[in-house]
Protein backbone atom coordinates (compact mmCIF):
# COMPACT_ATOMS: atom_id res chain seq x y z
CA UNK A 1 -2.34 2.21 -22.68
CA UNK A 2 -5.81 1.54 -20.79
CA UNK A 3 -6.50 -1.36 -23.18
CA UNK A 4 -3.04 -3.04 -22.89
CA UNK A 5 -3.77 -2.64 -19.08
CA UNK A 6 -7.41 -4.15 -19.33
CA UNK A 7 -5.94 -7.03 -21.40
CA UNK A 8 -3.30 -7.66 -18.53
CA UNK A 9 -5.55 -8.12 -16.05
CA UNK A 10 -8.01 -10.08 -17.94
CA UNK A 11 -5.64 -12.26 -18.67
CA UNK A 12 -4.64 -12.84 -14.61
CA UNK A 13 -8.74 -13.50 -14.22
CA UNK A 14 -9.08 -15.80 -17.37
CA UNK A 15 -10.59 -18.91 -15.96
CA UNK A 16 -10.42 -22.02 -18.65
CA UNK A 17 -11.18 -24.91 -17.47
CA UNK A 18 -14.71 -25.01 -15.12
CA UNK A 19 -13.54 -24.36 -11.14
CA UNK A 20 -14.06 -27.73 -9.75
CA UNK A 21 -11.32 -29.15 -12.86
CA UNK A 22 -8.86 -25.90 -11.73
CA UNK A 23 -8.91 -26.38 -8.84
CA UNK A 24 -7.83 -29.81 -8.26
CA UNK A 25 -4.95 -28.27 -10.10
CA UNK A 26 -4.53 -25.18 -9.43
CA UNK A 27 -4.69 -23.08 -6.11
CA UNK A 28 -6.44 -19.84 -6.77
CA UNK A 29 -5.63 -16.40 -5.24
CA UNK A 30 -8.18 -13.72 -5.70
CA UNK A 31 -7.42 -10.12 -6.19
CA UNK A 32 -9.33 -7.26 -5.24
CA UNK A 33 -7.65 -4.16 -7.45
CA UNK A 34 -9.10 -0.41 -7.48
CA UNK A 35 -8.67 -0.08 -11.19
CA UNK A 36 -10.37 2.87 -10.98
CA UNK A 37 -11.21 5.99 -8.88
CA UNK A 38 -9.14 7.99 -6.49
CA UNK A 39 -6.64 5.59 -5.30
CA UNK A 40 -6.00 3.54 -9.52
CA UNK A 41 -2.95 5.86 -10.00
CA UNK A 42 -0.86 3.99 -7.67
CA UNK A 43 -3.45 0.85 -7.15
CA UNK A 44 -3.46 -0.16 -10.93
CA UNK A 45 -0.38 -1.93 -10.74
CA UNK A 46 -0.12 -3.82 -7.62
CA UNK A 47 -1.45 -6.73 -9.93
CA UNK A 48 2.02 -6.70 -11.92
CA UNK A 49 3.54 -7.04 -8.30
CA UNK A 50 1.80 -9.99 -7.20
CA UNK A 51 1.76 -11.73 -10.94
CA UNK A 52 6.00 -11.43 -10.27
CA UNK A 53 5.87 -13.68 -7.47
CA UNK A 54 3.03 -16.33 -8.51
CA UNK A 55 5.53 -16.70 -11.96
CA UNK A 56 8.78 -16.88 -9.93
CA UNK A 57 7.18 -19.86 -7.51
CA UNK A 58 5.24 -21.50 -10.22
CA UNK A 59 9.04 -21.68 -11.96
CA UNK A 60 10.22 -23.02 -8.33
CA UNK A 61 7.47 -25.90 -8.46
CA UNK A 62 4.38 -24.26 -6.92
CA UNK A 63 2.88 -24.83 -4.04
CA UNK A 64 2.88 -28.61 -2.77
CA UNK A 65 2.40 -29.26 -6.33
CA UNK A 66 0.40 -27.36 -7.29
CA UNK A 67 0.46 -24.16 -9.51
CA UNK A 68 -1.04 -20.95 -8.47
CA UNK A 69 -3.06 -18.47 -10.50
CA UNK A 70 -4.59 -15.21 -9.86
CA UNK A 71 -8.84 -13.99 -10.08
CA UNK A 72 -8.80 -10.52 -10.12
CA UNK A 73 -11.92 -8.38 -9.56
CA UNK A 74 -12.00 -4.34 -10.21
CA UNK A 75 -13.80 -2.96 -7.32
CA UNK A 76 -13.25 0.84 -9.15
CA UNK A 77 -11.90 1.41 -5.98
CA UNK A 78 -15.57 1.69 -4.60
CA UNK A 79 -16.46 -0.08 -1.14
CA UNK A 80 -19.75 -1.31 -2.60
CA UNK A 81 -18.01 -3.12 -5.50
CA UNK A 82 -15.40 -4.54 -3.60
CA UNK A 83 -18.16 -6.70 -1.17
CA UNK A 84 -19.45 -7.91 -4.35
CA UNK A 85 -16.27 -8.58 -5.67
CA UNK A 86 -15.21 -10.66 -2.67
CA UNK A 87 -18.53 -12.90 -3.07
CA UNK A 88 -17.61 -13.81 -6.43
CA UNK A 89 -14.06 -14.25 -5.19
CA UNK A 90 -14.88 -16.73 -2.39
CA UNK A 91 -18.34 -18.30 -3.80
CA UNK A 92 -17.80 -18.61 -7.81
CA UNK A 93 -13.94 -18.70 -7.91
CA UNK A 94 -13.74 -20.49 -4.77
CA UNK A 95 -10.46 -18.52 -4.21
CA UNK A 96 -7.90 -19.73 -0.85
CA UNK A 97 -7.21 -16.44 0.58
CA UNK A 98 -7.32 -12.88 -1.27
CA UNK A 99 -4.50 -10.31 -2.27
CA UNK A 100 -5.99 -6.41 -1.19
CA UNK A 101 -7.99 -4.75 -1.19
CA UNK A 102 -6.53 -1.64 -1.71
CA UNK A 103 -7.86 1.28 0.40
CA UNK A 104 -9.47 2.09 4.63
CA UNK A 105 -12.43 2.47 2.68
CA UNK A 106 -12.79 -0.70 0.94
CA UNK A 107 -11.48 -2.73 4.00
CA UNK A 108 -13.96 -1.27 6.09
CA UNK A 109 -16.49 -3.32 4.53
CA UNK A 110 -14.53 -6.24 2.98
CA UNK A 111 -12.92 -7.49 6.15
CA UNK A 112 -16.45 -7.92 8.02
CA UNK A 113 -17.54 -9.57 4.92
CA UNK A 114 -14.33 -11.84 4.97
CA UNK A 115 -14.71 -12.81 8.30
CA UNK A 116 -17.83 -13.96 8.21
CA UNK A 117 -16.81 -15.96 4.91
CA UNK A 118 -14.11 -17.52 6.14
CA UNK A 119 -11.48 -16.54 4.32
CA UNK A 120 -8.22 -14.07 4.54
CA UNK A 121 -8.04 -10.51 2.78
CA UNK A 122 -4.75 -8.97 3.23
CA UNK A 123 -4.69 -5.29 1.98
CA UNK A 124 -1.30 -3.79 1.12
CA UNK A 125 -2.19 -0.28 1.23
CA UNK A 126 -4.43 0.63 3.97
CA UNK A 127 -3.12 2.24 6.41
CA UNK A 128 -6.35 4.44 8.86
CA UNK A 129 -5.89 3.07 12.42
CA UNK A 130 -6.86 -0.72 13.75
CA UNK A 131 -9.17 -1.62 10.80
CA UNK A 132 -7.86 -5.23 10.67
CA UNK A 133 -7.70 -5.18 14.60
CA UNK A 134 -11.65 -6.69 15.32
CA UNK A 135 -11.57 -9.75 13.26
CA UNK A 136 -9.03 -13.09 13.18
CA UNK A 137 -9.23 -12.95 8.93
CA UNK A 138 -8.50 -9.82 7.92
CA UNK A 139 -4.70 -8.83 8.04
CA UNK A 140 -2.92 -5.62 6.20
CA UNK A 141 0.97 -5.95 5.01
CA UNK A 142 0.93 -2.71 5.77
CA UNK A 143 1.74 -0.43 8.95
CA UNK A 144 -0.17 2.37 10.98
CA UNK A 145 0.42 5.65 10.00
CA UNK A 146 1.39 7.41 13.01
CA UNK A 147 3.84 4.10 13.42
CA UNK A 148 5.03 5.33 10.30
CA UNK A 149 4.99 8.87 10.41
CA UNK A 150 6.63 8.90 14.12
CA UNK A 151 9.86 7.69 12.37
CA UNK A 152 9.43 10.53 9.85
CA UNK A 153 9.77 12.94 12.74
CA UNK A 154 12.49 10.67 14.22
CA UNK A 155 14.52 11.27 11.30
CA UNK A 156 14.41 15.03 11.20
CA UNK A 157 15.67 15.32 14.50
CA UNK A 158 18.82 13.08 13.85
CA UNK A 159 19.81 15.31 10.66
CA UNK A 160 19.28 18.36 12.80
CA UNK A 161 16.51 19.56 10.39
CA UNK A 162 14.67 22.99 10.71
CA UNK A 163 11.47 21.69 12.32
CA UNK A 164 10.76 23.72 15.73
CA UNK A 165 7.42 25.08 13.91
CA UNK A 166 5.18 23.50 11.44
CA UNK A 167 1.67 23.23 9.89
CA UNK A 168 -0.86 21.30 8.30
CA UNK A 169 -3.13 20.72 5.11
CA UNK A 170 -5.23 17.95 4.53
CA UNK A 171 -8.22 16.78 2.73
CA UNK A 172 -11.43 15.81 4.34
CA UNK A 173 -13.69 14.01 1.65
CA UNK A 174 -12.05 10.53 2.44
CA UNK A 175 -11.64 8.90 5.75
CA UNK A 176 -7.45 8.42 5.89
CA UNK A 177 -6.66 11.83 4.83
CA UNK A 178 -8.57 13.16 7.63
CA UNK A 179 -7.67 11.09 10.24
CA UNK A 180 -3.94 12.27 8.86
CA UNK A 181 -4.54 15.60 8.58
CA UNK A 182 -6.78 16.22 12.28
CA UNK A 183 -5.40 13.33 14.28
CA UNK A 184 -2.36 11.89 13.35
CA UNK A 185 -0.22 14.49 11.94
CA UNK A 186 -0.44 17.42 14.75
CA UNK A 187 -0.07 15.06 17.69
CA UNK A 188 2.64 13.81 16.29
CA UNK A 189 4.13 16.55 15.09
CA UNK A 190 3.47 18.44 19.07
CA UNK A 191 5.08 15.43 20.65
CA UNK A 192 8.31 15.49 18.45
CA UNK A 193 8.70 19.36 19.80
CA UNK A 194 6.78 20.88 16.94
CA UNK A 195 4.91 24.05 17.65
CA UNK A 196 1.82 24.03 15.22
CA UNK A 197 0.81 26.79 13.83
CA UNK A 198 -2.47 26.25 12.04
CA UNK A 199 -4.26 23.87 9.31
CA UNK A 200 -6.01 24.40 5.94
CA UNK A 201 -7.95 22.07 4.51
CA UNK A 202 -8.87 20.83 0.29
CA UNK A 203 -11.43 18.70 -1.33
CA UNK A 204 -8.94 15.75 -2.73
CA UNK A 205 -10.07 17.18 -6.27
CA UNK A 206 -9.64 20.37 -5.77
CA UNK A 207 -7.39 22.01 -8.25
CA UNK A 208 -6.59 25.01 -7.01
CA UNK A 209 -5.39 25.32 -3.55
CA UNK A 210 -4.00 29.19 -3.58
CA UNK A 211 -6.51 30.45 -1.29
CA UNK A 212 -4.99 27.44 1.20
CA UNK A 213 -1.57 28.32 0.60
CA UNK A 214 -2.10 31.86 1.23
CA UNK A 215 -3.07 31.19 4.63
CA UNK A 216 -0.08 28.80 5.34
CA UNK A 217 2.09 31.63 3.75
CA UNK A 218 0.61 33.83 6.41
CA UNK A 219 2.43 32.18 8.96
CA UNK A 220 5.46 30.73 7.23
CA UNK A 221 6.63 27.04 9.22
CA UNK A 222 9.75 25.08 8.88
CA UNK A 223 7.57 21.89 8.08
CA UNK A 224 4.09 21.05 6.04
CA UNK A 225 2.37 18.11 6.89
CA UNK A 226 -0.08 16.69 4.40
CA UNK A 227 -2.69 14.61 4.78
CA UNK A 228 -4.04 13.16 1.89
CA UNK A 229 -4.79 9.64 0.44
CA UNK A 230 -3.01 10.17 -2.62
CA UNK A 231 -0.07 12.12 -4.61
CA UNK A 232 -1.96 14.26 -6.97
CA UNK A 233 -2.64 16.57 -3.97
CA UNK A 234 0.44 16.66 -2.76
CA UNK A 235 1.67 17.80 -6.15
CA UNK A 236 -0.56 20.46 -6.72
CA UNK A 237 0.22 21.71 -2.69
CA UNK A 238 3.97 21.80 -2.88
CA UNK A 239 3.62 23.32 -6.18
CA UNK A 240 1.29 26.31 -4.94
CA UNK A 241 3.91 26.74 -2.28
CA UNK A 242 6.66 27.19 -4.45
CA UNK A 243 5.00 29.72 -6.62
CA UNK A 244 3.94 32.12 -3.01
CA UNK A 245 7.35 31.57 -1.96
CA UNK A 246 6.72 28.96 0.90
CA UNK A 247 9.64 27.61 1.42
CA UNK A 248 8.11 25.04 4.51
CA UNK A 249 9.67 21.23 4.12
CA UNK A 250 6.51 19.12 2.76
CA UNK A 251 6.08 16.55 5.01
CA UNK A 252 3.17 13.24 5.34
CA UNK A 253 2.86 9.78 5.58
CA UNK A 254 3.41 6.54 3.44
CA UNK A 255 0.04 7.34 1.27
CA UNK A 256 2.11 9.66 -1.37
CA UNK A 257 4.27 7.18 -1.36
CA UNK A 258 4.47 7.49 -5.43
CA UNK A 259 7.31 6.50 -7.43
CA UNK A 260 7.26 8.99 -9.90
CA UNK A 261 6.40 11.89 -7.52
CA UNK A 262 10.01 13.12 -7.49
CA UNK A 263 9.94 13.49 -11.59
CA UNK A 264 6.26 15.10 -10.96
CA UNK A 265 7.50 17.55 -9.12
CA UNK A 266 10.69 18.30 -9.89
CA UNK A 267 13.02 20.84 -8.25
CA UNK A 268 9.56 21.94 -6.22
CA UNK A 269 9.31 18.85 -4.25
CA UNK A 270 13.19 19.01 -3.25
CA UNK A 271 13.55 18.01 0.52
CA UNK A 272 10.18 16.28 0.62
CA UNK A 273 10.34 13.58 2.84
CA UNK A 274 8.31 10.50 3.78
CA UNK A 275 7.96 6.90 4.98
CA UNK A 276 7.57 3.98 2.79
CA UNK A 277 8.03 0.19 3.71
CA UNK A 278 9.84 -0.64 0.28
CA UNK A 279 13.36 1.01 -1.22
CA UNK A 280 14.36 -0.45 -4.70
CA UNK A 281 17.76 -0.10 -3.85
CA UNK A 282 18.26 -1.63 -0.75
CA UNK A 283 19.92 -4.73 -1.60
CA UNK A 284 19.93 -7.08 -4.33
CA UNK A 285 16.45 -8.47 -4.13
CA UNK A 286 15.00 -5.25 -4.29
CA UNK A 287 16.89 -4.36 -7.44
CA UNK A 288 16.29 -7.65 -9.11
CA UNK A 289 12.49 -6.96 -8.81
CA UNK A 290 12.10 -3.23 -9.14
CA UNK A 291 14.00 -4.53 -12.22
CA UNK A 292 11.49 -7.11 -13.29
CA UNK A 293 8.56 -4.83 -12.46
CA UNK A 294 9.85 -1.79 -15.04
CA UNK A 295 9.47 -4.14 -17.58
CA UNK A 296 6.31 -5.53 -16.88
CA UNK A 297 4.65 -2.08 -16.41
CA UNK A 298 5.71 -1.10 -19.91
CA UNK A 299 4.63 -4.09 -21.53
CA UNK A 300 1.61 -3.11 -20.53
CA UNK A 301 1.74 0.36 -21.25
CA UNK A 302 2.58 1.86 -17.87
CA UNK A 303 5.73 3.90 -17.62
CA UNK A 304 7.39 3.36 -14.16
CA UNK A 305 11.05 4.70 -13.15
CA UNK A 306 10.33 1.97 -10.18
CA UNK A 307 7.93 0.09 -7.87
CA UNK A 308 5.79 1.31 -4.61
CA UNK A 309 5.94 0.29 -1.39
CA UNK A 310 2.33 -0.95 -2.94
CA UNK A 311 3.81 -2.89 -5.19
CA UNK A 312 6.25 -4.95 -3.46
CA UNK A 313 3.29 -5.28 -0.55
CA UNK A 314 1.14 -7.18 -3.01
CA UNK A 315 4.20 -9.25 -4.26
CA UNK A 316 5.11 -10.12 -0.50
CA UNK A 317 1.48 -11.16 0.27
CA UNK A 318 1.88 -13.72 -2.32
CA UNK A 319 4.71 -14.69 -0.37
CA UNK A 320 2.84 -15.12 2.83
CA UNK A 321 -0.01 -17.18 1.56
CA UNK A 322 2.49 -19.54 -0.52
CA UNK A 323 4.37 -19.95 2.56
CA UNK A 324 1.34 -20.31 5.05
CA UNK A 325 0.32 -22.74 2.55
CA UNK A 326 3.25 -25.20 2.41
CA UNK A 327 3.93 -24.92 5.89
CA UNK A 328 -0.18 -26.54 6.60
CA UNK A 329 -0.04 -28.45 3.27
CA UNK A 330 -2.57 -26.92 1.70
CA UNK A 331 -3.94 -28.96 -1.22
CA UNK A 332 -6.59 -27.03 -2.81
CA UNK A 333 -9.01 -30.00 -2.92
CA UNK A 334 -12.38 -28.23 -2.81
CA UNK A 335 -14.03 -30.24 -0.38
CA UNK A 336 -11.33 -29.10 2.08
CA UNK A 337 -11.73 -25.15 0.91
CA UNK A 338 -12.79 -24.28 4.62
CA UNK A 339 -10.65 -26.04 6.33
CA UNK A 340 -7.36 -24.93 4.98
CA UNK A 341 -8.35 -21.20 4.54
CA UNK A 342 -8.52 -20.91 7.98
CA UNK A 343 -5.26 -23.14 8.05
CA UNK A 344 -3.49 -20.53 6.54
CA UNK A 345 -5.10 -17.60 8.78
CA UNK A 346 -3.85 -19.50 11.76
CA UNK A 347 -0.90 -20.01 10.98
CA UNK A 348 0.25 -16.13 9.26
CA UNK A 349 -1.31 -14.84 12.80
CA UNK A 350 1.52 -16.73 14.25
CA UNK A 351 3.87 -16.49 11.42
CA UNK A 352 7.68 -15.88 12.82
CA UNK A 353 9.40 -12.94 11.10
CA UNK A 354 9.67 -14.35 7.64
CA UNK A 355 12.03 -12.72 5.15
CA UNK A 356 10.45 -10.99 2.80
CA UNK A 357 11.30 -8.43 0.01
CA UNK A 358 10.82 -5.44 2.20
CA UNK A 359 12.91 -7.29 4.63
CA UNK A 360 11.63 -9.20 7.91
CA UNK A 361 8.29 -9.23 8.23
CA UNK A 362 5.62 -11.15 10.70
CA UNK A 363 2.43 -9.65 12.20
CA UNK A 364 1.01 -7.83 15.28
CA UNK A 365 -1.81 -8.97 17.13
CA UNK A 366 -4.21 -6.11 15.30
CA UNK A 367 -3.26 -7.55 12.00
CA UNK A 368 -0.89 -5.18 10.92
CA UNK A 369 2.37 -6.36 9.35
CA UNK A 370 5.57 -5.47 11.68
CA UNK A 371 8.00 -4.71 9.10
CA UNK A 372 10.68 -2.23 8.60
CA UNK A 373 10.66 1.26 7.83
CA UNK A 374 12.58 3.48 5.58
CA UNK A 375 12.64 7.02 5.53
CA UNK A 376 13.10 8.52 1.90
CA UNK A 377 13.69 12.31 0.61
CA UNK A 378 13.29 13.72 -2.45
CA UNK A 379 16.85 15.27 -3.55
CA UNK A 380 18.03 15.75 -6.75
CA UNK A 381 14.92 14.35 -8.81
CA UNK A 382 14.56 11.18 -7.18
CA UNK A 383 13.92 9.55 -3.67
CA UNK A 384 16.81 9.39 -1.45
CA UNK A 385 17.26 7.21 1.13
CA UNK A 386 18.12 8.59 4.25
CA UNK A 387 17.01 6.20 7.01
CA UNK A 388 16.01 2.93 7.93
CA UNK A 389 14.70 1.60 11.33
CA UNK A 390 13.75 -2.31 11.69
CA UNK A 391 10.35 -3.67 12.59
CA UNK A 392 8.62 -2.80 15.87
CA UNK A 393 8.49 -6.18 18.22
């Protein structure tokens, strides 16, 4: 499986022809994927996303003419790796703008690094608080957490949910699932008429967590938040809960947002609920590529019941910079590079809600996308949906 993966993406990042020849016919996204570490579960296959939408508008024409092709770069999901990747990215490939990358850790340091290059990074995971806010090239087709989670909470109340006491458990070995876990969670939580009764907190590899559920079984709570940057964790909590007889609704935010987390789980995970910016069955569109992407995934050895919110993100963002780029006529012509990279900044910082496959989309003055929001539950095996909420103005 790892192989026909390797040869996937090494296929997106083949370069034949030397750049200055590509790129008077090509226009060349880079990619910065976490192909490994903590976040490559759901990471790995954003590519597959993206790839969907550079084949369906090289089939439409292309850009102004022009074809575009993807450079990826595995940062291993490592901050360090992912500057170096966007220096190749920018300075060998001579890349327009670049998809991810993927998590608050890597943008931390990449979207300094891109501003001072020149050029736009748009991450379609990360999700810690105003990372993209300080700089004018760095955007995230994603949404805040607490944006996200505060319709979570929104949601309970309207199905008259058990939720006047809860709890949480969180990790605190990476910088999101803290932030979820101390910050974002219990305020939240307090301000939607929660009365908190505690936290325990994990390493994010920690296998065992009994001696954490104990203590939330101490004090039994209608609701569990979690706080943790991906959905192995979550697995192995609701789990543990399940087997003490802690019955608590498992709660968090749009970072378990994992596909196959319902099948992971099982009847354990039953009433598990969560935001996420994508639904595969919302309307057509969605279908057609949640469709497409199934098949993709296992051609190349990945087994997927569906796509992530992740996945349509990265497919969207090639939608942005194709249509930043027709809309300022982008040629590619390398002794313009500069120029029109900050063409197409300028003009998805003023983008008008633009309809995208997770529905109308355009972005807030911190460089978040605004974009709607659907509340999903896990019943009966699979995600449910059981609320949606437009974009914020």
């Amino acid at each position: 499986m790892r192989s026909k993966l390797l040869g996937l993406l090494a296929a997106a990042a083949l370069t034949t022809m030397p750049i200055g020849t590509t790129q008077a016919q090509e226009i060349l996204l880079g990619n910065l994927y976490a192909g490994g570490g903590p976040f490559a579960t759901l990471a790995k296959t954003t590519l597959i996303g993206a790839q969907i939408a550079v084949d369906e508008i090289n089939t439409t024409g292309g850009v102004n003419g022009k074809k575009l092709r993807i450079v990826s770069f595995d940062t291993a999901g490592k901050p360090e790796q992912a500057v170096v990747g966007l220096r190749k990215l920018v300075d060998d490939d001579q890349v327009m703008a670049i998809i991810g990358p993927f998590s608050s850790g890597e943008c931390r340091v990449v979207f300094p690094a891109g501003e001072r290059a020149g050029v736009v990074t748009m991450s379609m995971a990360s999700s810690a608080p105003k990372l993209a806010e300080p700089f004018t090239y760095a955007l995230r087709n994603t949404s805040d957490e607490g944006y996200m989670f505060q319709h979570v909470m929104k949601a309970l109340k309207e199905r008259g949910y058990p939720m006047a006491t809860g709890a949480v458990a969180y990790a605190t070995d990476d910088v999101i699932s803290k932030t979820m876990g101390e910050i974002l969670l219990p305020n939240i939580m307090k301000a939607s008429g929660v009365e908190m009764k505690g936290s325990v907190t994990f390493q994010t590899q920690a296998f065992d967590l009994a001696v954490q559920v104990s203590q939330l079984k101490a004090t039994p709570t209608d609701l569990v938040g979690i706080g943790s940057s991906s959905p192995e964790a979550a697995v192995r909590l609701i789990q543990e809960m399940r087997r003490q007889g802690h019955m608590g609704r498992l709660i968090a935010g749009s970072t378990i947002a994992d596909s196959e987390l319902p099948s992971r789980i099982a009847e354990d995970g039953t009433g598990t609920m969560i935001p996420t910016t994508f639904f595969g069955g919302a309307n057509e569109s969605t279908k057609k590529f949640d469709e497409e992407f199934v098949k993709r995934a296992k051609a190349a050895g990945i087994q997927r019941s569906a796509a992530s919110q992740f996945d349509a993100a990265a497919y969207d963002i090639v939608l942005f910079y194709a249509h930043a780029m027709k809309e300022r006529n982008v040629t590619g012509d390398p002794s313009k590079l500069a120029a029109e990279r900050t063409e197409i900044r300028d003009f998805l910082r003023s983008m008008p809600p633009y309809p995208a496959l997770e529905g109308l989309i355009s972005f807030g003055k911190n460089g978040d996308a605004l974009k709607p929001v659907y509340i999903i539950e896990i019943q009966d095996g699979k995600w449910n949906l059981i609320a949606t909420y437009p974009a914020a103005s």
